[in-house]
N, C-alpha and C. Protein backbone atom coordinates (compact mmCIF):
# COMPACT_ATOMS: atom_id res chain seq x y z
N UNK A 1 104.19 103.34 86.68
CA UNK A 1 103.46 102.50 87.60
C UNK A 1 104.30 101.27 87.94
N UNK A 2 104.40 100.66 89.36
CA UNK A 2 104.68 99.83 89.96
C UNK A 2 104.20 99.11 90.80
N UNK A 3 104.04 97.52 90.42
CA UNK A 3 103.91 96.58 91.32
C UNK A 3 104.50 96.77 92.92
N UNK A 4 103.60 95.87 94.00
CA UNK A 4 104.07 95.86 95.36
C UNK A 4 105.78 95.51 95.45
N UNK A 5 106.25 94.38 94.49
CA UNK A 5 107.25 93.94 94.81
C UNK A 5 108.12 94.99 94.48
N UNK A 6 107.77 95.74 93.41
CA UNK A 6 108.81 96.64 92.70
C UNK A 6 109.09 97.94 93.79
N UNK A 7 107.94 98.41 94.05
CA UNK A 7 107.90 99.42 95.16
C UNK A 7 108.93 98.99 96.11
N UNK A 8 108.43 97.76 96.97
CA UNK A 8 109.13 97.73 98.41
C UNK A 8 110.91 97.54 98.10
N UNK A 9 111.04 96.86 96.97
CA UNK A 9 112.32 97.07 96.06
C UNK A 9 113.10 98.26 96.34
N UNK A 10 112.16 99.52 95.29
CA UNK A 10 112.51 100.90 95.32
C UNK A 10 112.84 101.47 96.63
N UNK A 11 112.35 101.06 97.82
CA UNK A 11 111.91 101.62 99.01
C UNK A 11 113.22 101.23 99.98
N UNK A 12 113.30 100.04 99.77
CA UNK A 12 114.74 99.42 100.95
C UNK A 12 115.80 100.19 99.39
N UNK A 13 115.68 101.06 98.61
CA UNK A 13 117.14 101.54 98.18
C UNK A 13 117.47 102.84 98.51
N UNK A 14 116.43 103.38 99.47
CA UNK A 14 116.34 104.55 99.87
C UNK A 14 117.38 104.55 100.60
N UNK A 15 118.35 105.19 101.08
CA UNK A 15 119.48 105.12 102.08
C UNK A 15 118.92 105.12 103.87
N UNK A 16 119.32 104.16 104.40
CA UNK A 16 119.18 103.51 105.84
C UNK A 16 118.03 103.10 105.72
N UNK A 17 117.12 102.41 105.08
CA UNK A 17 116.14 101.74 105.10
C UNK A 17 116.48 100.00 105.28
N UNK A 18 115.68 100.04 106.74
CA UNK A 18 115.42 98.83 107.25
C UNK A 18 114.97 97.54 106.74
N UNK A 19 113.84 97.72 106.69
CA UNK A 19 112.56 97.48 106.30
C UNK A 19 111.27 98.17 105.70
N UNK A 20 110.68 97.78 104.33
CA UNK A 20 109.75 98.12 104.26
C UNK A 20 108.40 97.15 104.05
N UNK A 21 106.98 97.73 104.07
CA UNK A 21 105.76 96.79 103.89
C UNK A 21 104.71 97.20 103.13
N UNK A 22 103.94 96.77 102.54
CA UNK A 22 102.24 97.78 102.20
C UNK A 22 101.27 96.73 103.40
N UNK A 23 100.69 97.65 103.91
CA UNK A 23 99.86 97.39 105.00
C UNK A 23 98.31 97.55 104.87
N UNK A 24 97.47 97.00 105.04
CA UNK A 24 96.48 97.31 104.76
C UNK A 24 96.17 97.68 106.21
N UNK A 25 95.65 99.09 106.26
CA UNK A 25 95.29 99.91 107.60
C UNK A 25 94.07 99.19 108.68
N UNK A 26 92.99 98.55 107.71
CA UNK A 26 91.28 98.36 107.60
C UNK A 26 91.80 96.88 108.63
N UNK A 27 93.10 95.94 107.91
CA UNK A 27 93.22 94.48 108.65
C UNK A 27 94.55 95.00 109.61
N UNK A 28 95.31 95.19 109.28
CA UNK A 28 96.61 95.01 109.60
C UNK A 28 97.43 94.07 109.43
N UNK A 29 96.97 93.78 107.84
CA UNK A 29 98.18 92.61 107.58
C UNK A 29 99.32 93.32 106.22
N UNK A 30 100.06 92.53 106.50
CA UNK A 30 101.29 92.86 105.34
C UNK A 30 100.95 92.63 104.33
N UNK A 31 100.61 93.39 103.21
CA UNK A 31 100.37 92.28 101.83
C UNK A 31 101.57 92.07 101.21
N UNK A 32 102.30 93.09 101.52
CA UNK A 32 103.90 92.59 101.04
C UNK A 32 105.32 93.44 101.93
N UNK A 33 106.01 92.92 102.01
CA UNK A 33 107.17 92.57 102.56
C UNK A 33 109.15 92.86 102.35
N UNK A 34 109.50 93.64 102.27
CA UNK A 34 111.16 93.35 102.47
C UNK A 34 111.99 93.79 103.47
N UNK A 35 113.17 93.74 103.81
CA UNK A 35 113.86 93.91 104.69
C UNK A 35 113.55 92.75 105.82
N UNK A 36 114.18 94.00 106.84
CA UNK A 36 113.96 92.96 108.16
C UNK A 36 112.52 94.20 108.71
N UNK A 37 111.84 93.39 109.82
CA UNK A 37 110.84 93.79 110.52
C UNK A 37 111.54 94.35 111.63
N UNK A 38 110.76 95.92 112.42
CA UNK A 38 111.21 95.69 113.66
C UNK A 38 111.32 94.70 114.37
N UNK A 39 111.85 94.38 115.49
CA UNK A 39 111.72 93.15 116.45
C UNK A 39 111.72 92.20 115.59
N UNK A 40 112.08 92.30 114.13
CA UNK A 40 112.41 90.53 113.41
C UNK A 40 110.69 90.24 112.83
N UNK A 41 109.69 90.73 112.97
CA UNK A 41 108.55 90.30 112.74
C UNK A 41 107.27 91.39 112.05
N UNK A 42 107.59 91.03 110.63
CA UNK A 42 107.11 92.28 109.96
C UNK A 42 105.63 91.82 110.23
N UNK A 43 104.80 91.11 110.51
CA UNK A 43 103.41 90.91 110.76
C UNK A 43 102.98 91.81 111.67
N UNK A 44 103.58 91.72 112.92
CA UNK A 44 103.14 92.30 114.39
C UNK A 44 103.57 94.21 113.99
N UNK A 45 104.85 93.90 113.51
CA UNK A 45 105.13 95.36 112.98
C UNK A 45 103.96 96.24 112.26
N UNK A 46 103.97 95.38 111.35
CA UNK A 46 102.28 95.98 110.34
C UNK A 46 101.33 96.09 111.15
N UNK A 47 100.39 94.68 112.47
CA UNK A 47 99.37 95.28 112.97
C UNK A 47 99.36 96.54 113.77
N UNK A 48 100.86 97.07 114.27
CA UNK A 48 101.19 98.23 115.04
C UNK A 48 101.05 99.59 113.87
N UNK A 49 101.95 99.15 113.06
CA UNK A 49 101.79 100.22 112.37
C UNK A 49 100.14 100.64 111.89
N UNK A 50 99.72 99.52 111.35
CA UNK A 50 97.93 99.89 110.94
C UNK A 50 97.39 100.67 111.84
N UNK A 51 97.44 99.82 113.44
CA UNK A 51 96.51 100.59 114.50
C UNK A 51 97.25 102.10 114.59
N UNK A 52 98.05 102.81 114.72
CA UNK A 52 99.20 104.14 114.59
C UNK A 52 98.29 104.94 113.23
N UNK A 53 97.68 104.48 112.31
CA UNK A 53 97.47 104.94 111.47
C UNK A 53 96.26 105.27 111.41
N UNK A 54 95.55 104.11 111.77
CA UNK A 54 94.34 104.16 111.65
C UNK A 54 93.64 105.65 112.70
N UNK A 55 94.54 105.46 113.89
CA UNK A 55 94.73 106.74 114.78
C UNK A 55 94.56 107.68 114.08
N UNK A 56 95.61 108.05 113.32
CA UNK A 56 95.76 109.28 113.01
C UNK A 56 94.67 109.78 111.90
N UNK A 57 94.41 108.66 111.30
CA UNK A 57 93.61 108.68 109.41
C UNK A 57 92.06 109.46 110.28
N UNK A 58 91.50 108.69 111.15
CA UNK A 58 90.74 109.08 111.35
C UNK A 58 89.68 109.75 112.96
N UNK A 59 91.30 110.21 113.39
CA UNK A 59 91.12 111.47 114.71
C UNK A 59 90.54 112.91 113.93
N UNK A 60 89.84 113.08 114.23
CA UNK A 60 89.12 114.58 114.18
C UNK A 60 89.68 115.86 114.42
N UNK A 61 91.02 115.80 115.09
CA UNK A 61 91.74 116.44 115.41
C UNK A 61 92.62 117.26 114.13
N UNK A 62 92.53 115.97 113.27
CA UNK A 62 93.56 115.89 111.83
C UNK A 62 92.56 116.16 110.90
N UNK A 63 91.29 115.77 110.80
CA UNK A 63 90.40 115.59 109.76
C UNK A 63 89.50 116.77 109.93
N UNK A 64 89.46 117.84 110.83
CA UNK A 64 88.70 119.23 110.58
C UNK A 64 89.13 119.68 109.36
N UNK A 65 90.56 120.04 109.33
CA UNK A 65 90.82 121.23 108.29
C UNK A 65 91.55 120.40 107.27
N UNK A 66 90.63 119.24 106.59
CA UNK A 66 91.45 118.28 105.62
C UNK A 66 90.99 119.47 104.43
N UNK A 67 91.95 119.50 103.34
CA UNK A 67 91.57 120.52 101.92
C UNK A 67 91.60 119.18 100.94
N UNK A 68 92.23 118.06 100.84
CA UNK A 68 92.34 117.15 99.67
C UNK A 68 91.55 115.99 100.30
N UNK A 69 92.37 114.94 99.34
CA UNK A 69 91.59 113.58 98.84
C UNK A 69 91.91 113.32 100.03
N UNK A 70 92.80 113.12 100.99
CA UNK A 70 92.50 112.47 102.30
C UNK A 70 93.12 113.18 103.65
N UNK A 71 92.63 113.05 104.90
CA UNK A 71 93.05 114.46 105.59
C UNK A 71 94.39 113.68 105.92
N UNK A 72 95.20 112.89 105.99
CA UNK A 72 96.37 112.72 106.55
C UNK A 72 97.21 111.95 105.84
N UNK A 73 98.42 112.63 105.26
CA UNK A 73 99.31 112.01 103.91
C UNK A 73 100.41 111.34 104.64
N UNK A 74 101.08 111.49 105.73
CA UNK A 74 102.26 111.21 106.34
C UNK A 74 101.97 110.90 107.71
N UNK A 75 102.22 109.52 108.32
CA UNK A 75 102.52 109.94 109.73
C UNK A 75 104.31 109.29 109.95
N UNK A 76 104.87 110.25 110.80
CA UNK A 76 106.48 110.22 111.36
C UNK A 76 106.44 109.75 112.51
N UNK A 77 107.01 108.63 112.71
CA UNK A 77 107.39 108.82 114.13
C UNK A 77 109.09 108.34 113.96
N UNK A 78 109.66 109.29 115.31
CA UNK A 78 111.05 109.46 115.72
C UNK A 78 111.49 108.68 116.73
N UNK A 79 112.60 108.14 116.84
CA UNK A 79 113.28 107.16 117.74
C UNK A 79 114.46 107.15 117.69
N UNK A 80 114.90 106.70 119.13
CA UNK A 80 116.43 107.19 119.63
C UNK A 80 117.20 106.54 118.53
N UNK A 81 117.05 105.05 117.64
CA UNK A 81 117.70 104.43 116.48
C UNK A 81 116.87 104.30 115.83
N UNK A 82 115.50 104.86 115.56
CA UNK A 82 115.57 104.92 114.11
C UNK A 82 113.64 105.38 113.44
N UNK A 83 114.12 105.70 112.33
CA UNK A 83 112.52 106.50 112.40
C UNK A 83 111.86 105.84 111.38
N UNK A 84 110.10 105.90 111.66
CA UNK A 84 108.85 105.04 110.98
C UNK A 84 108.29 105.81 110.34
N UNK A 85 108.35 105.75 109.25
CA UNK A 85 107.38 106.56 108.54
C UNK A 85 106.18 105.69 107.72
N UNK A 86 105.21 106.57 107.95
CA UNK A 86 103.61 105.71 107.06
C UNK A 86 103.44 106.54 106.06
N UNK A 87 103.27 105.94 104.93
CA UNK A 87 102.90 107.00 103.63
C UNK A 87 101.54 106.49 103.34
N UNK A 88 100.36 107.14 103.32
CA UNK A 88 98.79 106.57 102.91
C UNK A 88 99.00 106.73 101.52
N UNK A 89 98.61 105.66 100.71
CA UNK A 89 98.49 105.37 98.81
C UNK A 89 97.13 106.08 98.81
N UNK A 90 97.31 107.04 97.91
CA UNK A 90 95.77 107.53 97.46
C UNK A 90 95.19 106.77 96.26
N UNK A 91 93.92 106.52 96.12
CA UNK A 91 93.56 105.75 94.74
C UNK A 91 92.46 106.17 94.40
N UNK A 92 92.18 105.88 93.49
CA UNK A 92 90.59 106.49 92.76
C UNK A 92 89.19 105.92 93.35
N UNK A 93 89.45 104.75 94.04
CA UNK A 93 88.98 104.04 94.84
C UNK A 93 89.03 104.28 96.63
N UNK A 94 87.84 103.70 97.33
CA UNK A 94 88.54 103.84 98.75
C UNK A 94 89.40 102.99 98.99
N UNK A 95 90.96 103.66 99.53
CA UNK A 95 91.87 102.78 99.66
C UNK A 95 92.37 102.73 101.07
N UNK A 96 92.95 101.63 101.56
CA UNK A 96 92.38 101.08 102.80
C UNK A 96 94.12 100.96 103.34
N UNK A 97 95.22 101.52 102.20
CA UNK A 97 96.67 100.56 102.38
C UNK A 97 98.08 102.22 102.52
N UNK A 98 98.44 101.37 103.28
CA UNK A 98 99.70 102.56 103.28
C UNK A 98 101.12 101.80 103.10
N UNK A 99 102.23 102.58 102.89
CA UNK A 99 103.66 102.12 102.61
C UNK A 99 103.65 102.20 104.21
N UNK A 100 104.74 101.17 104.78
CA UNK A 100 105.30 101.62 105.84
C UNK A 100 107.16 101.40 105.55
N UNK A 101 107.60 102.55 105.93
CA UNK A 101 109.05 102.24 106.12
C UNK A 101 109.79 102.60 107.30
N UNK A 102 110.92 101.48 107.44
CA UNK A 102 111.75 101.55 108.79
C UNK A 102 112.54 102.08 108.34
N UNK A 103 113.85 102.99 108.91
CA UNK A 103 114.80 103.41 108.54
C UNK A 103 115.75 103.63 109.59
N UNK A 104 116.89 103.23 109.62
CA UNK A 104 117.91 103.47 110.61
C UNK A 104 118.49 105.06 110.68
N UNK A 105 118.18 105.56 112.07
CA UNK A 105 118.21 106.72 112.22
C UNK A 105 119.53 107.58 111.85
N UNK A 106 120.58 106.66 112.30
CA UNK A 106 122.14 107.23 111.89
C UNK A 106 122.89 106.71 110.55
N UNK A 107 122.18 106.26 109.75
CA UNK A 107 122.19 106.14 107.60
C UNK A 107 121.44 107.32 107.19
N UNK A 108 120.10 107.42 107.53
CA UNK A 108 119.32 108.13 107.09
C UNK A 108 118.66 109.50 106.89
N UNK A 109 118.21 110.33 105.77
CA UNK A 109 118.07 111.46 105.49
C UNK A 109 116.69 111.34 105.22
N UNK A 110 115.96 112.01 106.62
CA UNK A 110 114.29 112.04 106.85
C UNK A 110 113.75 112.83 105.60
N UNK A 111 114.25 113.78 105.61
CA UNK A 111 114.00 114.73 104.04
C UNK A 111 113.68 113.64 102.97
N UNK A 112 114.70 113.32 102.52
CA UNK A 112 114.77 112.44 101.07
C UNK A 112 114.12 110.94 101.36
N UNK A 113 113.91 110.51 102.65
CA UNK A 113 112.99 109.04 102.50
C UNK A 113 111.79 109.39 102.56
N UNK A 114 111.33 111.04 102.96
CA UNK A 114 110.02 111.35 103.04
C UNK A 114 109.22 111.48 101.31
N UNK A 115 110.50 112.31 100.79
CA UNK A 115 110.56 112.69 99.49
C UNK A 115 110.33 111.60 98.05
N UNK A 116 111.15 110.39 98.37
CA UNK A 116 111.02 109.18 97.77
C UNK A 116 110.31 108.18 97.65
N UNK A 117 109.37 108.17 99.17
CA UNK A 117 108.28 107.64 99.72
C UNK A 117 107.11 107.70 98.93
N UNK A 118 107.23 109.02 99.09
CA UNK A 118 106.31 109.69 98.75
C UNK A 118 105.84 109.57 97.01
N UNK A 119 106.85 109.66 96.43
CA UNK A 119 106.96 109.14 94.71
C UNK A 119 106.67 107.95 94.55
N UNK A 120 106.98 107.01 95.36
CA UNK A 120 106.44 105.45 95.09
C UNK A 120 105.39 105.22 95.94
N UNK A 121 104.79 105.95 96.51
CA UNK A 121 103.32 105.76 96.53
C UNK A 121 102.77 106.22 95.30
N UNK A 122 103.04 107.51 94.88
CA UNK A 122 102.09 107.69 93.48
C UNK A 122 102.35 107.16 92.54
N UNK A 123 103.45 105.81 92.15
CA UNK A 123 103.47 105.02 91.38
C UNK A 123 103.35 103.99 91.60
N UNK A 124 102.56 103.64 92.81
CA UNK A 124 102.08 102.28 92.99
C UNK A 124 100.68 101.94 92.61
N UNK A 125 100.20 100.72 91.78
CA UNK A 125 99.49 99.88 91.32
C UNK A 125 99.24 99.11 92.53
N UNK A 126 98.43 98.86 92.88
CA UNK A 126 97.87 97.74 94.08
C UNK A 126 96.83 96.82 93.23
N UNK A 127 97.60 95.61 93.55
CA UNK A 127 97.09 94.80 92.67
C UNK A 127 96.03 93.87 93.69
């Protein structure tokens, strides 16, 4: 188990990682923070990313044929320099927060930041 700081730590060591944040989906604020933000401004970044999520968490489109704890584990998006990925934290609780990470498209191996992401969400503690 890991703290926010330790996570977003783990997360910018992923190779071509930008920036990362934990976002709370419900506000769209950052509760925590490293790297650089797109456009320099990880706040506005986070309320974009939340609303992107919140999209997806709860379109009907995604949530017919959910089988687990929540119908949507990943959202990707792709860009000419560089790709966003949202990882939703599952918790025993309703949880309201996702990882977001930036990653520079020409460092980075979508496979293995999906892969790594993905591990430090299930060892994150949200405090």
């Amino acid at each position: 188990m890991t703290g926010i700081d330790g996570c977003l730590a783990e997360a910018m060591a992923i190779p071509g990682a930008r920036g990362a944040s934990l976002v709370d989906w419900t506000s769209g604020l950052a509760l925590g923070v490293a790297g650089e933000g797109p456009g320099g401004d990880h706040e506005t970044s986070a309320a974009d990313a939340a609303e992107l999520a919140r999209l997806a968490f709860e379109n009907a489109a995604f949530t017919r044929s959910a089988a687990g704890p929540g119908p949507v584990e990943d959202v990707i998006v792709t860009a000419r320099g560089g790709y966003h990925l949202i990882r939703f934290v599952e918790t025993a609780f309703d949880s309201s927060v996702f990882l977001y990470l930036w990653l520079d498209r020409a460092e980075a191996n979508l496979a293995v930041a999906l892969f790594r992401l993905k591990a430090l969400a299930g060892r994150l503690v949200v405090t």
